[in-house]
C-alpha atoms as a PDB file:
ATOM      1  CA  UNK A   1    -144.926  79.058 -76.716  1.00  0.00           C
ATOM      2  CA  UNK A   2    -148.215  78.394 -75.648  1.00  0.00           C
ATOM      3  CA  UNK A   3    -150.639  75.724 -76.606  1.00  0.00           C
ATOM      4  CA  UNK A   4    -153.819  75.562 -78.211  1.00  0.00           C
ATOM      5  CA  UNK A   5    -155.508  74.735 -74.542  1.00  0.00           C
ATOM      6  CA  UNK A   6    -153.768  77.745 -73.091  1.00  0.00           C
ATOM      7  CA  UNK A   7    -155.173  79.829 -75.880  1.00  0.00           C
ATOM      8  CA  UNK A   8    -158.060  78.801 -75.058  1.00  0.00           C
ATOM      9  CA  UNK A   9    -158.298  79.037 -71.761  1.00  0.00           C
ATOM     10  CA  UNK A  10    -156.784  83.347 -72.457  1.00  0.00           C
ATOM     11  CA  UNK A  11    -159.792  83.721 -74.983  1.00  0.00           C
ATOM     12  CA  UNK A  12    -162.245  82.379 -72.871  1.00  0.00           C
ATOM     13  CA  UNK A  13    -161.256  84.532 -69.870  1.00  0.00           C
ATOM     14  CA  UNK A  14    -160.693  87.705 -72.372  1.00  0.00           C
ATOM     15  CA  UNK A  15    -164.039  86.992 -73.697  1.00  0.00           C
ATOM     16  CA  UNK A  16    -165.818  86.614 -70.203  1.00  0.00           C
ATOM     17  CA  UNK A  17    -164.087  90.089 -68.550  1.00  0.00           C
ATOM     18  CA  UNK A  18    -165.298  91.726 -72.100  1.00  0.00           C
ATOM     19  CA  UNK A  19    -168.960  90.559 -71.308  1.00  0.00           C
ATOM     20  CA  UNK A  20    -168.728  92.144 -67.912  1.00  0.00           C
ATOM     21  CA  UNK A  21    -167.262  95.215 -69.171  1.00  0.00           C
ATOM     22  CA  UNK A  22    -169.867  95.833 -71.747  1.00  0.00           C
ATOM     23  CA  UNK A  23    -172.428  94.913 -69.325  1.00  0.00           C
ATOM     24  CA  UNK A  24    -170.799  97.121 -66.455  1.00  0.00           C
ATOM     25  CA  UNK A  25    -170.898  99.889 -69.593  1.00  0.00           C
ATOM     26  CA  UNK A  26    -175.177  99.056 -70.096  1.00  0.00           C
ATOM     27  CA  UNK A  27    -175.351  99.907 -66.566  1.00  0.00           C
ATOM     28  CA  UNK A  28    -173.024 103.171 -66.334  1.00  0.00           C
ATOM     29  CA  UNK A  29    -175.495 104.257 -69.332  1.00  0.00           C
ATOM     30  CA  UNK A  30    -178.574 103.807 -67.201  1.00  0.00           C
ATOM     31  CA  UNK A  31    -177.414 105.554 -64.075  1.00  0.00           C
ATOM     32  CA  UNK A  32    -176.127 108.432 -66.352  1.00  0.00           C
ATOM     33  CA  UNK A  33    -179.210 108.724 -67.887  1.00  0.00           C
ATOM     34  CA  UNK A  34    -181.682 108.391 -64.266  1.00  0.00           C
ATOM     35  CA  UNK A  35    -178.362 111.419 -63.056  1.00  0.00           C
ATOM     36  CA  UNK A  36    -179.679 113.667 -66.238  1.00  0.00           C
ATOM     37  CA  UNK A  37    -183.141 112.666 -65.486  1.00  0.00           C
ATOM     38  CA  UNK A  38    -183.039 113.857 -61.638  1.00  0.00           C
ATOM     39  CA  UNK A  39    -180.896 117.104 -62.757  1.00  0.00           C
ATOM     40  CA  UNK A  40    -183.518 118.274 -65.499  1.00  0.00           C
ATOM     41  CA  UNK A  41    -186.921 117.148 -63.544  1.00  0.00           C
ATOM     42  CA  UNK A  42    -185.974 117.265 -59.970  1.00  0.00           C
ATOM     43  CA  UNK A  43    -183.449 119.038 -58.901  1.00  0.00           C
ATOM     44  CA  UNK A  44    -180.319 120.579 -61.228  1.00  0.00           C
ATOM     45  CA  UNK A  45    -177.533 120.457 -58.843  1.00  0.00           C
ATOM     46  CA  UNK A  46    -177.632 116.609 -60.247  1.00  0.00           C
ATOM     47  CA  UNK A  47    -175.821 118.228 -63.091  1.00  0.00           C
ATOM     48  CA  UNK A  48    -172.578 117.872 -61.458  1.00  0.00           C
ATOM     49  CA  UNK A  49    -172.907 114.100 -60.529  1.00  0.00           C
ATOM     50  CA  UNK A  50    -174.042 113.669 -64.320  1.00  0.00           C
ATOM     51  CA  UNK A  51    -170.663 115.319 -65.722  1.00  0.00           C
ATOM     52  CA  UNK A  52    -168.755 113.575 -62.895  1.00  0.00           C
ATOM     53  CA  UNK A  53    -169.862 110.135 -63.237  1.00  0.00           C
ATOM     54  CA  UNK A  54    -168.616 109.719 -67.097  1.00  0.00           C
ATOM     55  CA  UNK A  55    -165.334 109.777 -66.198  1.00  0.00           C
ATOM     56  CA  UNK A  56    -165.797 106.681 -64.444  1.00  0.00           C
ATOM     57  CA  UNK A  57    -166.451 104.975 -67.538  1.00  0.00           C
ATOM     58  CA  UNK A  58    -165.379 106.687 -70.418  1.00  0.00           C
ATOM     59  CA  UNK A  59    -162.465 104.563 -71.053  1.00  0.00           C
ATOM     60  CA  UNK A  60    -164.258 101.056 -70.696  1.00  0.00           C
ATOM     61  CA  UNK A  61    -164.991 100.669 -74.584  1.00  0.00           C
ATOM     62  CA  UNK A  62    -161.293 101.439 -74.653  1.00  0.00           C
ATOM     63  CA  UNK A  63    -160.338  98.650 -73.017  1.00  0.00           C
ATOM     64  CA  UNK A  64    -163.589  96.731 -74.502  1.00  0.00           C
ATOM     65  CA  UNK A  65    -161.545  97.127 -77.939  1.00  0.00           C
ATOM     66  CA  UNK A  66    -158.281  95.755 -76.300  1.00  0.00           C
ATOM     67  CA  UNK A  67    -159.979  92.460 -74.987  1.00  0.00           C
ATOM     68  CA  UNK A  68    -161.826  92.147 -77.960  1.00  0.00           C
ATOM     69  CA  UNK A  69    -158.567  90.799 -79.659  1.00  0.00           C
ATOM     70  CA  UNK A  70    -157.259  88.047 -77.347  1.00  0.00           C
ATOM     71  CA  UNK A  71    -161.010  87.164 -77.087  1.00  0.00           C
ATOM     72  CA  UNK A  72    -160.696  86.585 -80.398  1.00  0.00           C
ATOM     73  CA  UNK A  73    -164.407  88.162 -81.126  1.00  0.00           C
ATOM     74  CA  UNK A  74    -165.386  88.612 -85.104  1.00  0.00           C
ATOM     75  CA  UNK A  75    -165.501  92.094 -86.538  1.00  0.00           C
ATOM     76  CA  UNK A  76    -168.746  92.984 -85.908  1.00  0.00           C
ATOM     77  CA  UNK A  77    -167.835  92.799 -81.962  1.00  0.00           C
ATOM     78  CA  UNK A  78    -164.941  94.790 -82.597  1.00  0.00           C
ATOM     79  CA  UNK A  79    -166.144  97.390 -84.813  1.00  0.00           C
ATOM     80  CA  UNK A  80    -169.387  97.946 -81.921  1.00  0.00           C
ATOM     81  CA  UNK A  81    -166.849  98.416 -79.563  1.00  0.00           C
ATOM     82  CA  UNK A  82    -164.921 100.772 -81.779  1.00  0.00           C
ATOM     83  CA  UNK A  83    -168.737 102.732 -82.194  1.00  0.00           C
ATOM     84  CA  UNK A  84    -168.980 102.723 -78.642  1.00  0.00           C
ATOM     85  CA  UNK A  85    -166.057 104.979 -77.996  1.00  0.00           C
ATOM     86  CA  UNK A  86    -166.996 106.935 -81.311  1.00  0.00           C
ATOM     87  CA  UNK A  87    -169.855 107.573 -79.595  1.00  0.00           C
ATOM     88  CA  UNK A  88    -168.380 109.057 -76.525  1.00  0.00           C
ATOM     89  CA  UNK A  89    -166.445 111.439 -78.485  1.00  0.00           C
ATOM     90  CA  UNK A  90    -169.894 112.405 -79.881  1.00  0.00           C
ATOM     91  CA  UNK A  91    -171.340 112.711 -76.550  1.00  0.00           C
ATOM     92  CA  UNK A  92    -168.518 115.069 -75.303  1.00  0.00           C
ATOM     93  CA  UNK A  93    -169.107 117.063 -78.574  1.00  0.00           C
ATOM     94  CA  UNK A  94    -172.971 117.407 -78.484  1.00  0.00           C
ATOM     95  CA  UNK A  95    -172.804 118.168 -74.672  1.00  0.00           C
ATOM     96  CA  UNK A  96    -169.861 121.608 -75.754  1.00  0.00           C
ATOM     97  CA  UNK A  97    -171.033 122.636 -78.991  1.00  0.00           C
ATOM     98  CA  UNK A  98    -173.905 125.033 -79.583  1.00  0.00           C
ATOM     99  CA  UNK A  99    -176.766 123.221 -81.420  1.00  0.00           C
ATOM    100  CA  UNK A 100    -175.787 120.014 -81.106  1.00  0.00           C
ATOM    101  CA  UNK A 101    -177.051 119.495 -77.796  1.00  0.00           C
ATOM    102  CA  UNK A 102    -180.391 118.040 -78.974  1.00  0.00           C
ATOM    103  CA  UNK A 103    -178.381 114.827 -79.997  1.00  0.00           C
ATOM    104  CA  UNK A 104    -176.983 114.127 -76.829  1.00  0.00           C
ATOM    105  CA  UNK A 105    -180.193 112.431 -75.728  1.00  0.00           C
ATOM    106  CA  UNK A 106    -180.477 110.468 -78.498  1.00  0.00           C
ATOM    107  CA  UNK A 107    -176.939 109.637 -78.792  1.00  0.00           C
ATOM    108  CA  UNK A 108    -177.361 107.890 -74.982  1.00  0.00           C
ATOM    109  CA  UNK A 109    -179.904 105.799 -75.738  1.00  0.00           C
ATOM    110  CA  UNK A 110    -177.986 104.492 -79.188  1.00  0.00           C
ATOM    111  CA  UNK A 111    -175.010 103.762 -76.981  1.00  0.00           C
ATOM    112  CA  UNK A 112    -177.197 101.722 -74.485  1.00  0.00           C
ATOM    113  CA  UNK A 113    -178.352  99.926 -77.008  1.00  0.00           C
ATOM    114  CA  UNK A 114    -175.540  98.801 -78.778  1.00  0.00           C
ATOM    115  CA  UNK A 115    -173.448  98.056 -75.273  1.00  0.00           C
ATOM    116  CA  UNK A 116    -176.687  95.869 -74.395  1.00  0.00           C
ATOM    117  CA  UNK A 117    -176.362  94.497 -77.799  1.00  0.00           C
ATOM    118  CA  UNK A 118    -172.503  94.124 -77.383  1.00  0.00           C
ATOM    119  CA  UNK A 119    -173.138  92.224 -73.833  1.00  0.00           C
ATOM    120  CA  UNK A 120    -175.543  89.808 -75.332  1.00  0.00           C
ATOM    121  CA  UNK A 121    -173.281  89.156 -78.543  1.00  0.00           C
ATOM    122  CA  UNK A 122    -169.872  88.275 -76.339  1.00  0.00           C
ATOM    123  CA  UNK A 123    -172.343  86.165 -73.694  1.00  0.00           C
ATOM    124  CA  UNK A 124    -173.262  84.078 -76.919  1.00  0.00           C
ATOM    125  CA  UNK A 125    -169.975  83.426 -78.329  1.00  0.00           C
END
């Protein structure tokens, strides 16, 4: 059984490699943002780098939501992780369904907010 130090010592790690996750997950926003800037005003064979590069972190809210439990965050840190990956459903939907494509833009910059918002919120606990 482990003791209240060890605990300790698991949440504080947990809560430090969540930090750099979300952090890591600010910064994947960015460059996916500067790839859809340099495919629509420069040039648009960027397009493929843009639908490439998500797959590199796609899955990092995922496993946001997973540390978020032996970090022992409060809900709030939780549930903006769980948005986070709502939100890259939404993107994959916006980006493949007629109409909705007019979101996608403003879906990104919601998600960079709230994983810079998410950063800041497990650096402070």
């Amino acid at each position: 059984m482990m003791n209240d130090t060890a605990k300790g010592r698991r949440a504080r790690a947990a809560r430090s490699v969540f930090a750099a996750i979300a952090w890591l997950l600010a910064a994947c926003i960015a460059i996916q943002t500067l790839l859809a800037g340099a495919a629509v005003f420069g040039d648009a064979s960027w397009w493929r780098s843009h639908v490439q590069f998500v797959r590199a972190f796609e899955w990092l809210p995922v496993l946001m939501l997973i540390l978020a439990f032996p970090a022992k965050f409060g809900a709030a840190v939780k549930w903006r992780t769980a948005a986070l990956f709502g939100l890259v459903i939404l993107q994959y939907m916006t980006a493949n369904l007629p109409g909705l494509g007019l979101l996608h833009p403003v879906i990104a910059l919601l998600m960079f907010l709230l994983a810079w918002r998410t950063a800041v919120a497990a650096m402070r606990t």
